[in-house]
C-alpha atoms as a PDB file:
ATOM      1  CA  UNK A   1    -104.126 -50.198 -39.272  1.00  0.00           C
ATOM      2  CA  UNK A   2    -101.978 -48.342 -42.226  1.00  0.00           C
ATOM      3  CA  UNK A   3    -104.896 -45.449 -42.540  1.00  0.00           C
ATOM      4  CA  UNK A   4    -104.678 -45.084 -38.591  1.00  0.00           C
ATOM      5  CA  UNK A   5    -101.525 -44.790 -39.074  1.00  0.00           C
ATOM      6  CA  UNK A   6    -101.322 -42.437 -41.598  1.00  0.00           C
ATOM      7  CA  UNK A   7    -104.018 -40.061 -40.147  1.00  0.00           C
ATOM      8  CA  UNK A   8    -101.958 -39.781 -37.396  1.00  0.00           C
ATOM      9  CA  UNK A   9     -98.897 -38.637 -39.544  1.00  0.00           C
ATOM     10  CA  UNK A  10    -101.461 -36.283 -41.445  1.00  0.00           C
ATOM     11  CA  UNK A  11    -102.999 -35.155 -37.784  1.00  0.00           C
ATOM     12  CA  UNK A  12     -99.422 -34.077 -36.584  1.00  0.00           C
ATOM     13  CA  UNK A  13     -98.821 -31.889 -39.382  1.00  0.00           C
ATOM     14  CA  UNK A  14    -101.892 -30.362 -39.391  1.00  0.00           C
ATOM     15  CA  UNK A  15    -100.887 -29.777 -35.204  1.00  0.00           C
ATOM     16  CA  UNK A  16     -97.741 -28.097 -36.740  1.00  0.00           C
ATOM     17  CA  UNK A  17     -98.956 -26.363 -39.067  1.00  0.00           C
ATOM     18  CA  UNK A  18    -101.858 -24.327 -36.958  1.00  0.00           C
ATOM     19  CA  UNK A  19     -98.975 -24.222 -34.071  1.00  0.00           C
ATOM     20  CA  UNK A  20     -96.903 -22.411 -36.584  1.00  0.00           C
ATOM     21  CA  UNK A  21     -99.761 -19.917 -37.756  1.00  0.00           C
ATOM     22  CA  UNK A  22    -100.530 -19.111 -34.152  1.00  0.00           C
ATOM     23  CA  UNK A  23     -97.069 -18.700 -33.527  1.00  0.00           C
ATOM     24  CA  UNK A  24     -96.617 -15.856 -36.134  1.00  0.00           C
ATOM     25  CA  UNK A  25     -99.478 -14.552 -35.668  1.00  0.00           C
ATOM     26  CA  UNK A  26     -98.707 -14.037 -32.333  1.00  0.00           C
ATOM     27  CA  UNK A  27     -95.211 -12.627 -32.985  1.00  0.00           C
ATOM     28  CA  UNK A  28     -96.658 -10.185 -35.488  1.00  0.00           C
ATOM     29  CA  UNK A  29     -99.695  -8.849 -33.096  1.00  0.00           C
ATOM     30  CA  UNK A  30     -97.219  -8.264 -30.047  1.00  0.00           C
ATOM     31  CA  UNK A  31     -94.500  -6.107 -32.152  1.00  0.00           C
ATOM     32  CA  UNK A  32     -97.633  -4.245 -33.876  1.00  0.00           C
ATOM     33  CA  UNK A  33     -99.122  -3.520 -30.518  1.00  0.00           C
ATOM     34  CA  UNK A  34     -95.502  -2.984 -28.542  1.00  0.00           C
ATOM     35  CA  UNK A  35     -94.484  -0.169 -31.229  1.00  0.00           C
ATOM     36  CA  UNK A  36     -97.607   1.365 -32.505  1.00  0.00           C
ATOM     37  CA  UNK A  37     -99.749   1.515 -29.369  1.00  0.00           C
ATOM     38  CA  UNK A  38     -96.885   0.676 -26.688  1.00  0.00           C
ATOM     39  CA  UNK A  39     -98.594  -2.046 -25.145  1.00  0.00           C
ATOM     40  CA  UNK A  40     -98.451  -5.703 -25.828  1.00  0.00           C
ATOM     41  CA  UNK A  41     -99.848  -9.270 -25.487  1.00  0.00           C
ATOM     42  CA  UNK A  42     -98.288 -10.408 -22.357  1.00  0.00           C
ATOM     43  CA  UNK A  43     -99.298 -13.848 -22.835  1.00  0.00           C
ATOM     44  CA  UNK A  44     -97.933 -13.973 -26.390  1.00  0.00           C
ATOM     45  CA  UNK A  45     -94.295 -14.744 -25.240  1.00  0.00           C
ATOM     46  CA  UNK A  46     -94.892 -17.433 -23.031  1.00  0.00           C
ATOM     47  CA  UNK A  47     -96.984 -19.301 -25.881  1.00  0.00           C
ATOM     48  CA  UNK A  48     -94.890 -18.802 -28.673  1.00  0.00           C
ATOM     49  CA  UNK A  49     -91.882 -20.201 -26.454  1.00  0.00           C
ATOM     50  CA  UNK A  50     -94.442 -23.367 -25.497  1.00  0.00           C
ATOM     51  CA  UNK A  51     -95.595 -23.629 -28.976  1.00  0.00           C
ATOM     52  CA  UNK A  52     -91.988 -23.196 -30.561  1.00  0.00           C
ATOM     53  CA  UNK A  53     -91.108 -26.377 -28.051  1.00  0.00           C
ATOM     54  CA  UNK A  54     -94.365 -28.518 -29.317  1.00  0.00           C
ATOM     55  CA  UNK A  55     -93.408 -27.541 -33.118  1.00  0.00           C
ATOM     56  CA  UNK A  56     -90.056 -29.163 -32.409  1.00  0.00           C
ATOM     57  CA  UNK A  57     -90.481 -31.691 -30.762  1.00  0.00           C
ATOM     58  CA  UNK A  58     -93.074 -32.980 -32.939  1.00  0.00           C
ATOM     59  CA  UNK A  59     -90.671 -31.798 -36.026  1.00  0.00           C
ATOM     60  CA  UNK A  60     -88.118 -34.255 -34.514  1.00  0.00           C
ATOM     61  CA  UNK A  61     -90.555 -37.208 -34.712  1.00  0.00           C
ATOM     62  CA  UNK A  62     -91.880 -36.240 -38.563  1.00  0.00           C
ATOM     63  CA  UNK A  63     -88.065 -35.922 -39.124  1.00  0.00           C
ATOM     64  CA  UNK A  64     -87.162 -39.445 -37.730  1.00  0.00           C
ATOM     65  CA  UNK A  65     -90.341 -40.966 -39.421  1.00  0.00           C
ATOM     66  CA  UNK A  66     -88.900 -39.979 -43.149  1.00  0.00           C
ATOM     67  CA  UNK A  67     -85.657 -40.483 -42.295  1.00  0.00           C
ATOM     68  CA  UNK A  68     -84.371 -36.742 -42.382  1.00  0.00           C
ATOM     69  CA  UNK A  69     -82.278 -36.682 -39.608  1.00  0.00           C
ATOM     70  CA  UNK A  70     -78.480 -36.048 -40.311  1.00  0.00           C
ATOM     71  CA  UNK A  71     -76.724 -39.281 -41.341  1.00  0.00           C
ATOM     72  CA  UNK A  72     -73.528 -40.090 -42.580  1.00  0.00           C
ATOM     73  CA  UNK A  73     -73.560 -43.511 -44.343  1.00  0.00           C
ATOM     74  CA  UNK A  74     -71.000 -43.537 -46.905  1.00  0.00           C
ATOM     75  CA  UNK A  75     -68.236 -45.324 -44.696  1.00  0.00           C
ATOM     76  CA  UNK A  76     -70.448 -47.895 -43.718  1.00  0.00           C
ATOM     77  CA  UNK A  77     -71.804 -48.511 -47.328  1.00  0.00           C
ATOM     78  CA  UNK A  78     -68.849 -48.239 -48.674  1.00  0.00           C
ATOM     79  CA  UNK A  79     -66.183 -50.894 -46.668  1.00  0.00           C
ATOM     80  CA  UNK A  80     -69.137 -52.607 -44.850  1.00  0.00           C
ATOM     81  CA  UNK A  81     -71.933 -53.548 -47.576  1.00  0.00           C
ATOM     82  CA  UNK A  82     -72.880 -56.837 -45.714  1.00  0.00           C
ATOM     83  CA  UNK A  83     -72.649 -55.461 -42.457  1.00  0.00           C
ATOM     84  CA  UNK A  84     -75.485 -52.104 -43.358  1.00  0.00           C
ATOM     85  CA  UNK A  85     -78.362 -54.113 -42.464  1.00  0.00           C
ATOM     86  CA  UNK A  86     -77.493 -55.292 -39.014  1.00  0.00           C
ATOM     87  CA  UNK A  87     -75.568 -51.650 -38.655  1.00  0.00           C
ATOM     88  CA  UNK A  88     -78.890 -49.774 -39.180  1.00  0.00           C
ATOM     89  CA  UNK A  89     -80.556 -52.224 -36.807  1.00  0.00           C
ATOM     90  CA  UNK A  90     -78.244 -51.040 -34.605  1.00  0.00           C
ATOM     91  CA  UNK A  91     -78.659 -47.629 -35.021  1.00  0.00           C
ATOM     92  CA  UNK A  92     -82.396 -48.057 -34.279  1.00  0.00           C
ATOM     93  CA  UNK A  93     -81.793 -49.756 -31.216  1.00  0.00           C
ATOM     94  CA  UNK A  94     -79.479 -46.964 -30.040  1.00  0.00           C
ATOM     95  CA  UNK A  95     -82.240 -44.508 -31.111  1.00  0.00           C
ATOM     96  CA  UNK A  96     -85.013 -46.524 -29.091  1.00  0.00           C
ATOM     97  CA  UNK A  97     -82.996 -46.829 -25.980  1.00  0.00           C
ATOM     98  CA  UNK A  98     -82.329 -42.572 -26.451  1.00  0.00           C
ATOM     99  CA  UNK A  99     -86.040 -41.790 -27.421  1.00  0.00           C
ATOM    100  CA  UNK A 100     -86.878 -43.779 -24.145  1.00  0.00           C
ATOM    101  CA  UNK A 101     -84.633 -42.267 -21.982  1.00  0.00           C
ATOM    102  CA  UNK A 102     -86.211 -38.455 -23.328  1.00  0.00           C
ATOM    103  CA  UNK A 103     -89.477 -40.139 -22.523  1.00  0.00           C
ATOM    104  CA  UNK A 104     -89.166 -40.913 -19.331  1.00  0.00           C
ATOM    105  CA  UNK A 105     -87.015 -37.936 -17.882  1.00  0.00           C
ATOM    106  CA  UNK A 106     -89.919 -35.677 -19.590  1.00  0.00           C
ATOM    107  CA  UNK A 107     -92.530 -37.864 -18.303  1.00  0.00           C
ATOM    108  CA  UNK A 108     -91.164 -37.539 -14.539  1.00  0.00           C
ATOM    109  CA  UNK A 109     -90.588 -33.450 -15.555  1.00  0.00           C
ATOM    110  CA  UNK A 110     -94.230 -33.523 -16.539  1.00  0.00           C
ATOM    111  CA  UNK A 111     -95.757 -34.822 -13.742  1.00  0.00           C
ATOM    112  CA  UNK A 112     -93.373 -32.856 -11.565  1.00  0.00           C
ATOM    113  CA  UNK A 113     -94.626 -29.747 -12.358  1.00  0.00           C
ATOM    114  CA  UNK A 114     -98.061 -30.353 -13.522  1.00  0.00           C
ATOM    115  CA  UNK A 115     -98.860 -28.294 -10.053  1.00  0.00           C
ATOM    116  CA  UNK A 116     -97.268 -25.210 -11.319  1.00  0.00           C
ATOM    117  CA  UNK A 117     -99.487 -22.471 -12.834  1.00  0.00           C
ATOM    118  CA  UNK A 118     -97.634 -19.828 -15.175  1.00  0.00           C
ATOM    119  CA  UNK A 119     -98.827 -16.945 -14.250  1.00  0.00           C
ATOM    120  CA  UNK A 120     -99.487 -15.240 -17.320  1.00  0.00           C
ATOM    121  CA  UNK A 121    -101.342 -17.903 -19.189  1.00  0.00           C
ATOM    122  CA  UNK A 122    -102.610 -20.236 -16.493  1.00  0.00           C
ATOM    123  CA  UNK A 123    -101.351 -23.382 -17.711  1.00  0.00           C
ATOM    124  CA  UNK A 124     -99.767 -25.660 -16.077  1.00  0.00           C
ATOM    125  CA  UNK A 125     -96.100 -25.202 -16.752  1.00  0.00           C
ATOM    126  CA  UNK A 126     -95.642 -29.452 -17.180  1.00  0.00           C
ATOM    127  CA  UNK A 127     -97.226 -28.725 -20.747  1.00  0.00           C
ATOM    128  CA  UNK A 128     -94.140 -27.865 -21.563  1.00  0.00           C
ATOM    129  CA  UNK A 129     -92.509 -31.088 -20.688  1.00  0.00           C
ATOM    130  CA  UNK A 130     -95.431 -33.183 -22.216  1.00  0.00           C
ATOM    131  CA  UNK A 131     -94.273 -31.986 -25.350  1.00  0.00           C
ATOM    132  CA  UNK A 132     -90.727 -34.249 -24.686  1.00  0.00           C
ATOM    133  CA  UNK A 133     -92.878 -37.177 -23.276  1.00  0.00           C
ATOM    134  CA  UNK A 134     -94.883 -37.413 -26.232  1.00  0.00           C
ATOM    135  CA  UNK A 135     -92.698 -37.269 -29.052  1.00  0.00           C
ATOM    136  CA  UNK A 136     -90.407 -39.224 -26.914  1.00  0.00           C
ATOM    137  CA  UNK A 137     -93.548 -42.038 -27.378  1.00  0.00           C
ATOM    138  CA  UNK A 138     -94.130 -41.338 -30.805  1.00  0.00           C
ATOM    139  CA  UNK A 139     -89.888 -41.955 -31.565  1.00  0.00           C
ATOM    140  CA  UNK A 140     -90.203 -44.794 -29.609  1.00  0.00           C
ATOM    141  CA  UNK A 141     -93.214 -46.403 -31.763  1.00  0.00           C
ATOM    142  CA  UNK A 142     -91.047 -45.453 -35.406  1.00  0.00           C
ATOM    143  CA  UNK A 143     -87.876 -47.190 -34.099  1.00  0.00           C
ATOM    144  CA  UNK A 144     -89.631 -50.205 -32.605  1.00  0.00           C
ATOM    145  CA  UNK A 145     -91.361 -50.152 -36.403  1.00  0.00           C
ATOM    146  CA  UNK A 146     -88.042 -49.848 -38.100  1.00  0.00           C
ATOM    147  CA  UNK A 147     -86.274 -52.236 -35.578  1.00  0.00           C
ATOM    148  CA  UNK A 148     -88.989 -54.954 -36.553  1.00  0.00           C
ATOM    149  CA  UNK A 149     -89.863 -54.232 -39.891  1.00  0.00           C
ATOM    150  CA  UNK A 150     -88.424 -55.242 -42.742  1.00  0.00           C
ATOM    151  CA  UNK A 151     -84.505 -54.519 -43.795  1.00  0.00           C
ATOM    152  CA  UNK A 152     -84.351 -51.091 -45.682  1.00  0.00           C
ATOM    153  CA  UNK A 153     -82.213 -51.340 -48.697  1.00  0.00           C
ATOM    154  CA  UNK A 154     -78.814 -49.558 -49.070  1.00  0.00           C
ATOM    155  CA  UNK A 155     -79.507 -45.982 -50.528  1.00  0.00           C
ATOM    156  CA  UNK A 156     -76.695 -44.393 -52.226  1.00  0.00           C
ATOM    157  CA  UNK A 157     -76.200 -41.148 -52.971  1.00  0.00           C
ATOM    158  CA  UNK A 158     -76.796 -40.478 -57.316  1.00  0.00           C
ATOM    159  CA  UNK A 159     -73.685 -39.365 -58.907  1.00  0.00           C
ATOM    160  CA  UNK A 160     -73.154 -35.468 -59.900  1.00  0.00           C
ATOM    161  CA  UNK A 161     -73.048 -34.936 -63.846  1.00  0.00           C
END
């Protein structure tokens, strides 16, 4: 189960890395064409905007999963030392119950308008709202695994010499 796991953490970089390539080299080919030959890529916007959405939205989850989201534990840690396990389990069930409310709004957004066609690329514009549902799911599945899994020990911060 852990190398599932962790090809799926190596598969989601990999999905943010190419979106990122694509995404400048997108950029780059539609200011090149729109001031040297005064044309453009017309579809070039409207996929760097849906692939700017997917590389945040999965950035949010890789971000959760390490535990690089902003956090301010030093009150806590400090007056509370007993009380930073259950606190933290806490947290995670606040996350979970947010992460599942993203996933179901963007869920009901997806299938809502999985009917509409953009008209310069042809998708369907509830792409853009799968991107929510699925890192919503993915959130979900690293606070249910932090929620369950073992207490994580009280990090503090090293002192500046």
């Amino acid at each position: 189960m852990g190398r599932l796991v962790s090809f799926l953490w190596t598969w989601i970089d990999a999905i943010m890395a190419i979106l990122m390539a694509s995404m400048i080299v997108l950029v780059f080919t539609n200011v090149v064409m729109r001031y040297g030959f005064s044309s453009g890529l017309r579809v070039s916007v409207e996929l760097s905007r849906l692939g700017f959405v997917w590389v945040v939205m999965l950035g949010a989850v890789v971000a959760l999963r390490r535990g690089e989201h902003l956090a301010v534990s030093e009150f806590s840690e400090a007056f509370f030392p007993r009380a930073v396990p259950f606190l933290r389990r806490f947290a995670w069930l606040v996350i979970l119950v947010s992460v599942s409310m993203l996933f179901w709004g963007a869920l009901r957004q997806t299938i809502a308008n999985w009917s509409n066609i953009s008209p310069l690329t042809g998708l369907p514009t509830g792409v853009m709202y799968l991107a929510g549902a699925v890192s919503g799911l993915l959130m979900a599945f690293v606070a249910i695994a932090r929620l369950f899994g073992p207490p994580e020990t009280v990090k503090t911060a090293p002192e500046n010499k």
